[in-house]
C-alpha atoms as a PDB file:
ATOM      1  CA  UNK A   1      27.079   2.849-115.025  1.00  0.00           C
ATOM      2  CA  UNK A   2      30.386   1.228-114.234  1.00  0.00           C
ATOM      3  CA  UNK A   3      31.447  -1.485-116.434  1.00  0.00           C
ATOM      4  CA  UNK A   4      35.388  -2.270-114.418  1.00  0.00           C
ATOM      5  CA  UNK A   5      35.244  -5.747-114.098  1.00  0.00           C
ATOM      6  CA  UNK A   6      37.256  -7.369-111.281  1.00  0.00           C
ATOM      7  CA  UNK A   7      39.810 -10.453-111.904  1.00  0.00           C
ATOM      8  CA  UNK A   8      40.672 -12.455-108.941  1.00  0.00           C
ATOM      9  CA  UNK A   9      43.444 -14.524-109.269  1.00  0.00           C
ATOM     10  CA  UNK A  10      43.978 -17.417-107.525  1.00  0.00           C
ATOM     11  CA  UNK A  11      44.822 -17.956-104.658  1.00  0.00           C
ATOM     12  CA  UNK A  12      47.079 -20.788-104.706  1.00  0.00           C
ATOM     13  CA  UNK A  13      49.312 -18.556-107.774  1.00  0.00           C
ATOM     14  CA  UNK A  14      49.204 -16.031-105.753  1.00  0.00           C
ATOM     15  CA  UNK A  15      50.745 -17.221-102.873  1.00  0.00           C
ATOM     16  CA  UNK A  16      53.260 -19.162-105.316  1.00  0.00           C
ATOM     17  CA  UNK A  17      54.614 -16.213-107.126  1.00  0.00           C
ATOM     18  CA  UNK A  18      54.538 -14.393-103.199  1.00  0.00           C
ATOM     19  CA  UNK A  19      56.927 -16.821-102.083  1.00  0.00           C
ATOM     20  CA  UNK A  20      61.215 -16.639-102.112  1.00  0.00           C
ATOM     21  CA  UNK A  21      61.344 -20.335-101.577  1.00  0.00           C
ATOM     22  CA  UNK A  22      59.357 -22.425-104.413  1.00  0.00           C
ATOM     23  CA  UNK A  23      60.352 -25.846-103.424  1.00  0.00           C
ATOM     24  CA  UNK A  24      59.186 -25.391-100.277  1.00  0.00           C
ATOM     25  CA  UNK A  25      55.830 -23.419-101.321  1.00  0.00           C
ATOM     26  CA  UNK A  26      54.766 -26.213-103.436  1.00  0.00           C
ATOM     27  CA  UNK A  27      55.104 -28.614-101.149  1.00  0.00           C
ATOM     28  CA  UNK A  28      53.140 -26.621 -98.882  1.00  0.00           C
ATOM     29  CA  UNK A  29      50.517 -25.901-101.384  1.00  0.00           C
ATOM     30  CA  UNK A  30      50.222 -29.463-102.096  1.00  0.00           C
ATOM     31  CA  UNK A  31      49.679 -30.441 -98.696  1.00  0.00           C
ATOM     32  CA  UNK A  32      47.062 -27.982 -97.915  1.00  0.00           C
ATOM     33  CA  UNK A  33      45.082 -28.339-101.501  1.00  0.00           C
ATOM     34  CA  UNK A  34      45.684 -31.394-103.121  1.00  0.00           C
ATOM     35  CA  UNK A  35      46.014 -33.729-100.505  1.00  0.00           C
ATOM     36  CA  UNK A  36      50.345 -33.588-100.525  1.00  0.00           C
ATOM     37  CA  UNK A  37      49.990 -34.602-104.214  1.00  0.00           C
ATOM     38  CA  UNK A  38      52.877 -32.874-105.736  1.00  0.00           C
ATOM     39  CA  UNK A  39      51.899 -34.524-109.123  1.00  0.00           C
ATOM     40  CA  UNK A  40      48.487 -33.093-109.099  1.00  0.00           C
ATOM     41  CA  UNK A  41      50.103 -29.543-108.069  1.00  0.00           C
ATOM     42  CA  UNK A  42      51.754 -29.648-111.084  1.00  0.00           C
ATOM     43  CA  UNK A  43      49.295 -30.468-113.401  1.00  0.00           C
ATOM     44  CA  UNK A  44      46.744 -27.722-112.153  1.00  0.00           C
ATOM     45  CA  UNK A  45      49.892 -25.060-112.134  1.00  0.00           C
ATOM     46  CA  UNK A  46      50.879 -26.125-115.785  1.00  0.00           C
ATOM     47  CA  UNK A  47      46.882 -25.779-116.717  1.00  0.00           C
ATOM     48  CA  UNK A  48      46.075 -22.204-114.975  1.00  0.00           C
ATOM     49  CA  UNK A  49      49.887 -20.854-114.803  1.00  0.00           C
ATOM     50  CA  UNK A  50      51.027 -21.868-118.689  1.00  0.00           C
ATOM     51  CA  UNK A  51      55.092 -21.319-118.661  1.00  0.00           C
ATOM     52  CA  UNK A  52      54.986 -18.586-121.152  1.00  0.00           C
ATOM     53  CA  UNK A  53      52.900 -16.426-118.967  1.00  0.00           C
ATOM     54  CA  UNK A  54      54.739 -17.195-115.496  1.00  0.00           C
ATOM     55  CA  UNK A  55      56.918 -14.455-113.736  1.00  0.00           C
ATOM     56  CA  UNK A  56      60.089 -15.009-113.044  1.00  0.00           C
ATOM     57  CA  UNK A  57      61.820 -13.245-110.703  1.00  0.00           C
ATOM     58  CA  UNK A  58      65.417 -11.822-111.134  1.00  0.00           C
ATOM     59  CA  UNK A  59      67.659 -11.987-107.944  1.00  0.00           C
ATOM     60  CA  UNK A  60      70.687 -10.094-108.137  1.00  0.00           C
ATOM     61  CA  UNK A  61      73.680 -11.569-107.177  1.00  0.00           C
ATOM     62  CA  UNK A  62      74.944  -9.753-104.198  1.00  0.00           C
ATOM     63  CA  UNK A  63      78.593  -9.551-103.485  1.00  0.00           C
ATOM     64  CA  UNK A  64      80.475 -11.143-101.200  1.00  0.00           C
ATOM     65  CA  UNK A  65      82.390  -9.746 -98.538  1.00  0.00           C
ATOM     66  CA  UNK A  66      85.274 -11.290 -96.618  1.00  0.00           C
ATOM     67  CA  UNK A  67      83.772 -12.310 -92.961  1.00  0.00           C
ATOM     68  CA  UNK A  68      84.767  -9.811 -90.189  1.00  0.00           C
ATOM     69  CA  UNK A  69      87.185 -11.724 -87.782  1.00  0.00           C
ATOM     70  CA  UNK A  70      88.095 -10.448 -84.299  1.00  0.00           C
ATOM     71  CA  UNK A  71      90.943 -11.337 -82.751  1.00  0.00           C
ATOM     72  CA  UNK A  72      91.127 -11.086 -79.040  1.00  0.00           C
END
């Protein structure tokens, strides 16, 4: 008998923690589940997506080079 039991996480953290641009994710997720309620957004993320548990991710600053200018 198999006893593996399958979490599904939601959807809407999902596609959060997916994105590169969270401003304009939650915006997006508002619209499309809670009516463009960015208050209620927040309040269901702090419920299901607690701040201690939520993955950050670490973007290395990449170094800048000097533009490339032609002169003809």
């Amino acid at each position: 008998m198999n006893n593996i039991i399958y979490i599904n996480k939601d959807p809407i953290l999902q596609e959060l923690d997916n994105s590169i641009d969270k401003a304009s994710a939650k915006r997006m997720l508002a619209f499309k589940h809670f009516n463009n309620d960015l208050d209620m957004l927040d309040i269901y993320l702090n419920k299901n997506n607690p701040p201690e548990k939520r993955k950050q991710k670490v973007i290395k600053n990449v170094k800048e080079y000097r533009q490339l200018e032609f002169t003809f």
